[in-house]
N, C-alpha and C. Protein backbone atom coordinates (compact mmCIF):
# COMPACT_ATOMS: atom_id res chain seq x y z
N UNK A 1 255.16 20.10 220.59
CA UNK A 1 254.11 19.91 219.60
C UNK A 1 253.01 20.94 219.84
N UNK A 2 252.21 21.61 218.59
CA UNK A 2 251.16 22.40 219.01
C UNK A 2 250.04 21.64 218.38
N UNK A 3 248.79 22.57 218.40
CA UNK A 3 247.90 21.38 218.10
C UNK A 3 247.67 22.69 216.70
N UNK A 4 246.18 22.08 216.02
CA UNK A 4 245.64 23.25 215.07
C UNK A 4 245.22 24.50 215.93
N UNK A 5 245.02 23.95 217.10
CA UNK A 5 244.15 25.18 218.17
C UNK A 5 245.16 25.71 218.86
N UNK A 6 246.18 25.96 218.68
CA UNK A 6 247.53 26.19 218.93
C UNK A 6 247.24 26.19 220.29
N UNK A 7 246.66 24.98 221.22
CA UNK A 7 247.32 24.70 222.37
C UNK A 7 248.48 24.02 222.51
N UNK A 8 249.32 23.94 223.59
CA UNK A 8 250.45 23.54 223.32
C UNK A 8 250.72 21.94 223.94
N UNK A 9 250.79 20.79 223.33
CA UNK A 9 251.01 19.73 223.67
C UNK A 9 252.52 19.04 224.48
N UNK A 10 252.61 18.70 225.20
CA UNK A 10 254.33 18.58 225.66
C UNK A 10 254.48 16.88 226.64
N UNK A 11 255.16 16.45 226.96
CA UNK A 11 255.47 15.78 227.72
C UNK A 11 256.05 16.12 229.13
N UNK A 12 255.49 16.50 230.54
CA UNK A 12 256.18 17.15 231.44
C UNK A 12 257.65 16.94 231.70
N UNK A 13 258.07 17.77 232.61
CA UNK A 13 259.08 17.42 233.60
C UNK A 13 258.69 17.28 234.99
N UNK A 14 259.64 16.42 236.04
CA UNK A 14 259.18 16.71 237.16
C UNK A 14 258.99 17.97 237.65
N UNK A 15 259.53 19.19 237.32
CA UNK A 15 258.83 20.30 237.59
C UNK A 15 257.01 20.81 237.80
N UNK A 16 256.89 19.90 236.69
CA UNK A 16 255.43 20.24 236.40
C UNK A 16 254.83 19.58 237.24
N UNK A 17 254.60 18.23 237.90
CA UNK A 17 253.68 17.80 238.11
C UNK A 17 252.95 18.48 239.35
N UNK A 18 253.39 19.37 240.30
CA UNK A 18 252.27 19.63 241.24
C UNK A 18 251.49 20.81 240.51
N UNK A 19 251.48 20.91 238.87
CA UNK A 19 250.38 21.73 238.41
C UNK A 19 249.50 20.31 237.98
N UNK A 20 250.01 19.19 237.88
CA UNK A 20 249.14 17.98 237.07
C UNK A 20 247.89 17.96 238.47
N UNK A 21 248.71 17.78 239.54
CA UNK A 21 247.83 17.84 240.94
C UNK A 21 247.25 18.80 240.64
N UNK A 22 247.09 19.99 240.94
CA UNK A 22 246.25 21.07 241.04
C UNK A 22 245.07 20.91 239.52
N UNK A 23 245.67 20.64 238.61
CA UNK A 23 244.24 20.08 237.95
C UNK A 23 243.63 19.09 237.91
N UNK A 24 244.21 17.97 238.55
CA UNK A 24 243.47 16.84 239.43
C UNK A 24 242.63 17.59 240.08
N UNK A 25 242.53 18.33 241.23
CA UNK A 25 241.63 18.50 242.04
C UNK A 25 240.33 19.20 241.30
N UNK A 26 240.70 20.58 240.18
CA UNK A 26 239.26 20.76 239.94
C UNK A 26 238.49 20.21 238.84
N UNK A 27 239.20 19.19 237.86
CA UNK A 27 238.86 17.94 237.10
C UNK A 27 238.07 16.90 237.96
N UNK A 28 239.02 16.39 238.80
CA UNK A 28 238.40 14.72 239.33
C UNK A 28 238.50 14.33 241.30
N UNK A 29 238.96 15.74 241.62
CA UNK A 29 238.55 15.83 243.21
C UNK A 29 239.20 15.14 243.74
N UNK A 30 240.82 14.98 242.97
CA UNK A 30 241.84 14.67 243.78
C UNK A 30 242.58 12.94 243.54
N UNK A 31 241.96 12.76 242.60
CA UNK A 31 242.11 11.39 242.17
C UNK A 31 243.71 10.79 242.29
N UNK A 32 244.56 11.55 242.43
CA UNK A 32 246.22 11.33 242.41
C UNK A 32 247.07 12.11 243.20
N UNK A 33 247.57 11.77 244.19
CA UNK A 33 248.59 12.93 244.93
C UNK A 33 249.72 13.03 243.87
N UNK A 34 250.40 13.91 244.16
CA UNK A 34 251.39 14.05 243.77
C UNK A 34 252.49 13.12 243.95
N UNK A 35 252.44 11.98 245.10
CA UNK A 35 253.69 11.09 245.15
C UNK A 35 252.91 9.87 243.51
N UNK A 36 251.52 9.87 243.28
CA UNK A 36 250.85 9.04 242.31
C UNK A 36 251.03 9.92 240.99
N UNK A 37 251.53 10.73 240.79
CA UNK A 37 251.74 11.62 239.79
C UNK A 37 253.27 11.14 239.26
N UNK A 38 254.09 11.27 240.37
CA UNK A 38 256.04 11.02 240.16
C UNK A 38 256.02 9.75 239.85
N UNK A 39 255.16 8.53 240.39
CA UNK A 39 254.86 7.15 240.17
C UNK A 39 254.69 7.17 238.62
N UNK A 40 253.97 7.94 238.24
CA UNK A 40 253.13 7.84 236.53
C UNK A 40 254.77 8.25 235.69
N UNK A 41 254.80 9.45 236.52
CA UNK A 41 256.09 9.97 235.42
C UNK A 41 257.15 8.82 235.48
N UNK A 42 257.65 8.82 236.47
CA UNK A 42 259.16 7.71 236.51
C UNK A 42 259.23 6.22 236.20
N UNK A 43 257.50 5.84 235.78
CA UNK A 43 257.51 4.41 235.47
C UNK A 43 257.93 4.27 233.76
N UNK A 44 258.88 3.40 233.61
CA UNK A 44 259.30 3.18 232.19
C UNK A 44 258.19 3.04 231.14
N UNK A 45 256.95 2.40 231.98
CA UNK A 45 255.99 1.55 230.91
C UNK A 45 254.29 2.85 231.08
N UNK A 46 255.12 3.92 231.76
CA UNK A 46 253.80 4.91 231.95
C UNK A 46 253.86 6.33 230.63
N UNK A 47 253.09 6.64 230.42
CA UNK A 47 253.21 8.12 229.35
C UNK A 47 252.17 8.90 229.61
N UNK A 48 252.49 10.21 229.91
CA UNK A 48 251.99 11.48 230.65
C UNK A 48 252.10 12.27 229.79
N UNK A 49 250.93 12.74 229.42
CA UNK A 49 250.66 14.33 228.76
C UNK A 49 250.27 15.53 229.19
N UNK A 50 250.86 16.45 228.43
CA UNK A 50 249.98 17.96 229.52
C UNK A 50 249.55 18.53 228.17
N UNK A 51 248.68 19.68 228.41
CA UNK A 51 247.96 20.38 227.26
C UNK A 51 248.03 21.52 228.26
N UNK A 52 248.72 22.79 227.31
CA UNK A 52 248.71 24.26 228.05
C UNK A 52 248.24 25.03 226.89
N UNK A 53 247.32 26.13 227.88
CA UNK A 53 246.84 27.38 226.82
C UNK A 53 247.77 28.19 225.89
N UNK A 54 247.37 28.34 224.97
CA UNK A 54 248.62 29.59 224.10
C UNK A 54 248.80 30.71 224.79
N UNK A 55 248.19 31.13 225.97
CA UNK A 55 248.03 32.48 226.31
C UNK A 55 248.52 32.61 227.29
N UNK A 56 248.26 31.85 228.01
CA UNK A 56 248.83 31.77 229.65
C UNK A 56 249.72 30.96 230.11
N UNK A 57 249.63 29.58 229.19
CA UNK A 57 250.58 28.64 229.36
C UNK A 57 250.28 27.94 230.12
N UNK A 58 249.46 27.74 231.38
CA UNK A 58 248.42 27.51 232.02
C UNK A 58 248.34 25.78 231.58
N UNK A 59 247.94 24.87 232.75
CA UNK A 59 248.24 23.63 232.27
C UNK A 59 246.20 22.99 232.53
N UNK A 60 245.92 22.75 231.19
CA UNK A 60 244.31 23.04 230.97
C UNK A 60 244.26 21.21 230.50
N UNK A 61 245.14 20.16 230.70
CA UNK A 61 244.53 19.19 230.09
C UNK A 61 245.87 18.20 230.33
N UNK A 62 245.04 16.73 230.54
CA UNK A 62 246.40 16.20 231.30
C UNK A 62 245.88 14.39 230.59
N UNK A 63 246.38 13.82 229.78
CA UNK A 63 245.74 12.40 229.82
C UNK A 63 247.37 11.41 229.82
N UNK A 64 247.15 9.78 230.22
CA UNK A 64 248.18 9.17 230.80
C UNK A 64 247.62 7.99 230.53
N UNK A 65 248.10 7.18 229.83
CA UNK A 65 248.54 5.58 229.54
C UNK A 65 249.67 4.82 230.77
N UNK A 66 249.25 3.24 230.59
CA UNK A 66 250.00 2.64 230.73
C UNK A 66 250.40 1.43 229.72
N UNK A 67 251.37 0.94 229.25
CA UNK A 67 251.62 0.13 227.98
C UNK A 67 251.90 -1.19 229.13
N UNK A 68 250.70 -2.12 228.76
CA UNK A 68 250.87 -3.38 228.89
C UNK A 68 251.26 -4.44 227.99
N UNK A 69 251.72 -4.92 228.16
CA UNK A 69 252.25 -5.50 226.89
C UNK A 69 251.79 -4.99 225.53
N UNK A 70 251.11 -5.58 224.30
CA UNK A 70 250.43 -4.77 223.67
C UNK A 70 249.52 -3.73 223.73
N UNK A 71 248.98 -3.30 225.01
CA UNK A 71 247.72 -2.58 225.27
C UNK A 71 247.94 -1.50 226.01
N UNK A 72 247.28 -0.28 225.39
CA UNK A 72 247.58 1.17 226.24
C UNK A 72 246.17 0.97 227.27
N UNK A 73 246.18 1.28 228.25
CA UNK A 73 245.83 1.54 229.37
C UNK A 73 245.55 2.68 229.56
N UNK A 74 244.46 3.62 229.29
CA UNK A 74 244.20 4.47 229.22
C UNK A 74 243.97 4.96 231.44
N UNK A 75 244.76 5.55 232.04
CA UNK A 75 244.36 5.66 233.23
C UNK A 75 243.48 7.30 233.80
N UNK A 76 243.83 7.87 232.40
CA UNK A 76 243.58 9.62 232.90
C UNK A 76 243.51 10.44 231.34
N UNK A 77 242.71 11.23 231.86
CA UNK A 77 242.00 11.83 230.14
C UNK A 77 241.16 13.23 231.17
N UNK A 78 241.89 14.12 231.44
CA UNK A 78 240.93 15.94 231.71
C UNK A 78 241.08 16.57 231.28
N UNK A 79 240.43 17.34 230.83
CA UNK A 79 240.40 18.57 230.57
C UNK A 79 239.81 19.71 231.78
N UNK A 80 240.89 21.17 232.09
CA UNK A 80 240.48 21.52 232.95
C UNK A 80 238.35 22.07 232.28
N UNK A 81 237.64 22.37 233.35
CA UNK A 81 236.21 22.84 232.81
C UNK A 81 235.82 23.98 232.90
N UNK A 82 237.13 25.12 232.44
CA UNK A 82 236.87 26.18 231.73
C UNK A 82 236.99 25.98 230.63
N UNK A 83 237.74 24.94 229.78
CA UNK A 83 238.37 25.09 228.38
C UNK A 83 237.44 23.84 227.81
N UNK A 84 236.34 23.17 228.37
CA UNK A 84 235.26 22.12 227.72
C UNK A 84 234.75 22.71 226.77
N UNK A 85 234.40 21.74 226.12
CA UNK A 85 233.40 21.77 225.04
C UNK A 85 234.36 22.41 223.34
N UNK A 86 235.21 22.24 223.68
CA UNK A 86 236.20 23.15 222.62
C UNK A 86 237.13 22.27 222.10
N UNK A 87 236.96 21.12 221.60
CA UNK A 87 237.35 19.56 220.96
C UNK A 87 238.15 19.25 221.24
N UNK A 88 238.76 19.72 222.68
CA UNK A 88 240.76 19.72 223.19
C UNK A 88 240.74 18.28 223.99
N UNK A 89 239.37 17.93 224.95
CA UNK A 89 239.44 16.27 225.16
C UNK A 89 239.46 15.10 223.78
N UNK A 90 239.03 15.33 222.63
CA UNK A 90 238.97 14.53 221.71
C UNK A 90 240.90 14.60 221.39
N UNK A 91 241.51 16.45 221.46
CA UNK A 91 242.51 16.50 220.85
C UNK A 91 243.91 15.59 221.33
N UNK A 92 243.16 15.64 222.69
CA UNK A 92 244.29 14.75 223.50
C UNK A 92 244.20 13.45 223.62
N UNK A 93 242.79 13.39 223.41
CA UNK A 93 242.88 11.51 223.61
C UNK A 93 243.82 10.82 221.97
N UNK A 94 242.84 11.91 220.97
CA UNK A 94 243.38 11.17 219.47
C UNK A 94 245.39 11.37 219.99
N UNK A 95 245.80 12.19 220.61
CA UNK A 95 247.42 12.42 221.00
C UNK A 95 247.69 11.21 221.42
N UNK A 96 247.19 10.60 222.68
CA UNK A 96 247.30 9.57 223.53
C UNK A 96 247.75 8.32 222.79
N UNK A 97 246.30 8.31 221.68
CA UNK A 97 246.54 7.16 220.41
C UNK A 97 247.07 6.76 219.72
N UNK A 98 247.56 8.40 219.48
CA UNK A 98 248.70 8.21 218.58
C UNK A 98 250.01 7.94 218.98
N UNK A 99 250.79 8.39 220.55
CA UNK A 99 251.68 7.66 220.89
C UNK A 99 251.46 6.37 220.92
N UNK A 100 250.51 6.00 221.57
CA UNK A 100 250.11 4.23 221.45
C UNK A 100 250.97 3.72 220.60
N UNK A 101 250.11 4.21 218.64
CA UNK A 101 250.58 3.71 217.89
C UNK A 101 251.84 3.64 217.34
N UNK A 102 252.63 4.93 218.09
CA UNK A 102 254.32 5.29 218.13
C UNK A 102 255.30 3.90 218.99
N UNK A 103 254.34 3.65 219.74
CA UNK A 103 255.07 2.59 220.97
C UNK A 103 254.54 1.19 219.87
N UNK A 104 254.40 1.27 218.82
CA UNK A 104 254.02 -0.25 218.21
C UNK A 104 252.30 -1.27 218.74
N UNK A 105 251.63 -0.17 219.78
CA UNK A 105 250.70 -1.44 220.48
C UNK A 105 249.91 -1.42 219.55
N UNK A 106 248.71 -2.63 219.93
CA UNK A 106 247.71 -3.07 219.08
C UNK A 106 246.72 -2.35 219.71
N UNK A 107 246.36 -2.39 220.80
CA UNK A 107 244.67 -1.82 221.28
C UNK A 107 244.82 -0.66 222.75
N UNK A 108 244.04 -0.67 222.37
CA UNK A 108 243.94 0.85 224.25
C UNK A 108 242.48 0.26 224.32
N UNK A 109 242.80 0.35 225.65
CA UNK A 109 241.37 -0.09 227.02
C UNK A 109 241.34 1.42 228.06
N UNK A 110 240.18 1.53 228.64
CA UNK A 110 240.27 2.55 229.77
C UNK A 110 238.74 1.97 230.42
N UNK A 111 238.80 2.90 231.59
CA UNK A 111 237.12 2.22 232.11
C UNK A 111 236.68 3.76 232.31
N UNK A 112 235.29 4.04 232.45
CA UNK A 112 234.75 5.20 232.17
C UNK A 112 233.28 5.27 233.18
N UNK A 113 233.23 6.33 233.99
CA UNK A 113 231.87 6.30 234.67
C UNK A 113 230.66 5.85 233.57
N UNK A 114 230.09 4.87 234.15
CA UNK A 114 228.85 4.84 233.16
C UNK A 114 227.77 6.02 233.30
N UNK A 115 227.72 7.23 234.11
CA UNK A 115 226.97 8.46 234.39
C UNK A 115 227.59 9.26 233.26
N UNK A 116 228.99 8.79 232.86
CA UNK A 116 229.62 9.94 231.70
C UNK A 116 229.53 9.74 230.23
N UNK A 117 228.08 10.40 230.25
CA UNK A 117 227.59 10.20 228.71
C UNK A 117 228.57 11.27 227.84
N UNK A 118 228.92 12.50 228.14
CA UNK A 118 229.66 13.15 227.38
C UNK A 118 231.42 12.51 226.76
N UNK A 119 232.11 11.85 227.80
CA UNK A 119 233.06 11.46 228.01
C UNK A 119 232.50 9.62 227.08
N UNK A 120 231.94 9.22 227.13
CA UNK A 120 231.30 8.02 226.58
C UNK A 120 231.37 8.18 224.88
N UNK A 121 230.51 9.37 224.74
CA UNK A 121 230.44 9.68 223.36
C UNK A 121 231.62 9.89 222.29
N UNK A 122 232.15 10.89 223.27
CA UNK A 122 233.96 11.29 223.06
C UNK A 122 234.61 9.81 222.40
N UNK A 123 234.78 8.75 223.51
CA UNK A 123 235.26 7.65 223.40
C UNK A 123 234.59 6.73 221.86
N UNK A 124 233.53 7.23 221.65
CA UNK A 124 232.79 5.92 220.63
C UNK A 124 233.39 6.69 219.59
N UNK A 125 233.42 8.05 219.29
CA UNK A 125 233.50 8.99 218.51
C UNK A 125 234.95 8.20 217.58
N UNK A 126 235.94 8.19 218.53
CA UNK A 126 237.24 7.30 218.11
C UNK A 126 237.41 6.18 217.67
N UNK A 127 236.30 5.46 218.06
CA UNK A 127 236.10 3.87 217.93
C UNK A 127 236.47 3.07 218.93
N UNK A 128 236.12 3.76 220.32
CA UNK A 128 236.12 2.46 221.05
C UNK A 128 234.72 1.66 221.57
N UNK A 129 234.50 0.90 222.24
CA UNK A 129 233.16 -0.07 221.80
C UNK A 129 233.34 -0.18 223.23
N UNK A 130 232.08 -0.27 224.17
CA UNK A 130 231.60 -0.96 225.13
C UNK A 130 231.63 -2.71 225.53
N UNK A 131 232.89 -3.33 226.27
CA UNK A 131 233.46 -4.52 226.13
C UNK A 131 233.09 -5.29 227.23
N UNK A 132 232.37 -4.37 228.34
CA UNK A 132 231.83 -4.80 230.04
C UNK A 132 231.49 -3.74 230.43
N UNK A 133 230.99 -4.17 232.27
CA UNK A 133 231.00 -3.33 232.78
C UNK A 133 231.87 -3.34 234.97
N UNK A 134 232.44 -2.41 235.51
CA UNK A 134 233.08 -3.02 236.31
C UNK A 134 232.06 -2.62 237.43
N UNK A 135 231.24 -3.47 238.13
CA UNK A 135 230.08 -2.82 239.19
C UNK A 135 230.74 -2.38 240.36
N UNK A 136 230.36 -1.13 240.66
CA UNK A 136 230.65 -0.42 241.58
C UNK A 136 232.30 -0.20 242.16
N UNK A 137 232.80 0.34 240.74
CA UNK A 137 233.93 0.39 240.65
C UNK A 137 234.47 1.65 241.52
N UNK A 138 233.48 2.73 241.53
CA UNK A 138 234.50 3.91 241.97
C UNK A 138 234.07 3.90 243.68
N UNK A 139 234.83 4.83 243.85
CA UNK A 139 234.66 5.18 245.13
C UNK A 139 233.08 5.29 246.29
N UNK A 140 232.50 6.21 244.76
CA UNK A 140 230.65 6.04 245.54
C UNK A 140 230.10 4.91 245.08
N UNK A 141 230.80 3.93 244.43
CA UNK A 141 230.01 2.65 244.12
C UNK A 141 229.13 2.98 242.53
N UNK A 142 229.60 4.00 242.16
CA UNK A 142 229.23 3.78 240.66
C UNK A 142 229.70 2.89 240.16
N UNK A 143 228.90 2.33 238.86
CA UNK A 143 229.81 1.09 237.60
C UNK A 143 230.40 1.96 237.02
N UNK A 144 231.72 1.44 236.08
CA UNK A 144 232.21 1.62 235.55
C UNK A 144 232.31 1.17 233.81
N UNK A 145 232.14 1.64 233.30
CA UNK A 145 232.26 1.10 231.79
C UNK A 145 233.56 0.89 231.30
N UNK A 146 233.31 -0.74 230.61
CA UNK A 146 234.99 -0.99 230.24
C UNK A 146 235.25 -0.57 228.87
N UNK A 147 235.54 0.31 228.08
CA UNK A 147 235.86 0.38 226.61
C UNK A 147 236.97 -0.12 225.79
N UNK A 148 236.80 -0.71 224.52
CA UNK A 148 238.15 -1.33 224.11
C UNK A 148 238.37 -0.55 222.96
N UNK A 149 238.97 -0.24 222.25
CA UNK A 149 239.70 0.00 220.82
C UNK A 149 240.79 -1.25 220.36
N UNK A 150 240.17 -1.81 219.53
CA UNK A 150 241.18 -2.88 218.73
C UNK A 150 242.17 -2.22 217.49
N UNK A 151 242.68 -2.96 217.17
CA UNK A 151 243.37 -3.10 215.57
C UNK A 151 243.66 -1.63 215.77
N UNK A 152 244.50 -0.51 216.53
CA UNK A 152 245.07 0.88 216.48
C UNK A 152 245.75 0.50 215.31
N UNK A 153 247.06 -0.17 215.13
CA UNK A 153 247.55 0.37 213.65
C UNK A 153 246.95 0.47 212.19
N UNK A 154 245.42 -0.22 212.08
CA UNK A 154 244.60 -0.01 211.47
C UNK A 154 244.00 1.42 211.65
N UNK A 155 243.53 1.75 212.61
CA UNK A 155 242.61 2.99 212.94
C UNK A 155 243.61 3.98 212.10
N UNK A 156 244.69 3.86 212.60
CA UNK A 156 245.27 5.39 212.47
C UNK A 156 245.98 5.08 211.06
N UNK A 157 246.65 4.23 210.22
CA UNK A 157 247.29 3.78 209.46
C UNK A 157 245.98 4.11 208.05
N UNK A 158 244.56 4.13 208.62
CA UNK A 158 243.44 4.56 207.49
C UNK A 158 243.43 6.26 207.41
N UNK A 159 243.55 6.80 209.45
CA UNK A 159 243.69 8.23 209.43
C UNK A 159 244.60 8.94 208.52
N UNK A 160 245.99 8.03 208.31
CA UNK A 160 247.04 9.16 207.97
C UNK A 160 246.77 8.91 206.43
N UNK A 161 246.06 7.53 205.61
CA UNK A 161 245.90 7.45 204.55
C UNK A 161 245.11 8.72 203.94
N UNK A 162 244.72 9.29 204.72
CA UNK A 162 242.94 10.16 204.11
C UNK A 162 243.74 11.71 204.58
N UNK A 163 244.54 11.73 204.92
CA UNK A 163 245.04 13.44 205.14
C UNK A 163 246.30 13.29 204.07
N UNK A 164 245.67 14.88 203.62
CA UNK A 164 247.03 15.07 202.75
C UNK A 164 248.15 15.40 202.54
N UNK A 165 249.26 15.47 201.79
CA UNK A 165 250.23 14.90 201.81
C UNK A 165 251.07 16.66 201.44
């Protein structure tokens, strides 16, 4: 799949993932080894995305669900932060959603630093809504913000109504 920004959207292979690691580290400082990477890929109920440059091929953007019963589980959403600010986190999350809505679910949840107003905005931008909060969820004891998105086959079922044909 490409996008309009002709980055290139794909589903890895195990080949790829010690590039998913290596943009773990200068995204989120290591948040997943690589044995938590093969975990994501080889789980039936997990879905892994990569986003590579047109130019280099270069692996610039990585987001990952888990399908709980009805509910995507949003666990991972980067973009590497040379290629920010250039609508490719919105491009991948709306991707994310839209498998969601490929897999039949009703809603996607994720939790979100409450310090991440940029990444916050991103999220409302789509329609997801502030549902809690998880105190001192991460590692330095930041909260965490819980976000929900309801009714997806609504959301997107209005999107594809309004683009043309």
């Amino acid at each position: 799949m490409t996008s309009g920004l002709n980055y290139q959207l794909f589903s890895p292979q195990k080949s790829d993932l010690a590039q998913f690691v290596a943009l773990d580290q200068r995204c989120l400082g290591g948040m997943w080894s690589l044995a938590g990477y093969e975990r994501e890929w080889e789980s039936p109920n997990g879905f892994l995305l990569g986003l590579r440059s047109p130019t280099s091929h270069q692996l610039i953007g990585m987001g990952a669900f888990w399908q709980i019963l009805e509910e995507a589980h949003i666990t991972l959403l980067a973009i590497d932060p040379q290629f920010r600010q250039q609508g490719l986190g919105k491009y991948l999350l709306n991707s994310l959603l839209h498998l969601a809505y490929q897999q039949q679910l009703e809603r996607a949840t994720l939790e979100v630093r409450a310090s991440n107003l940029a990444a916050i905005h991103l999220y409302q931008q789509l329609g997801f809504q502030v549902a809690g909060r998880r105190k001192r969820y991460y590692p330095d004891q930041e909260d965490a913000l819980i976000l929900w998105l309801n009714q997806l086959p609504r959301v997107f079922a209005a999107q594809f109504a309004n683009q043309p044909q």
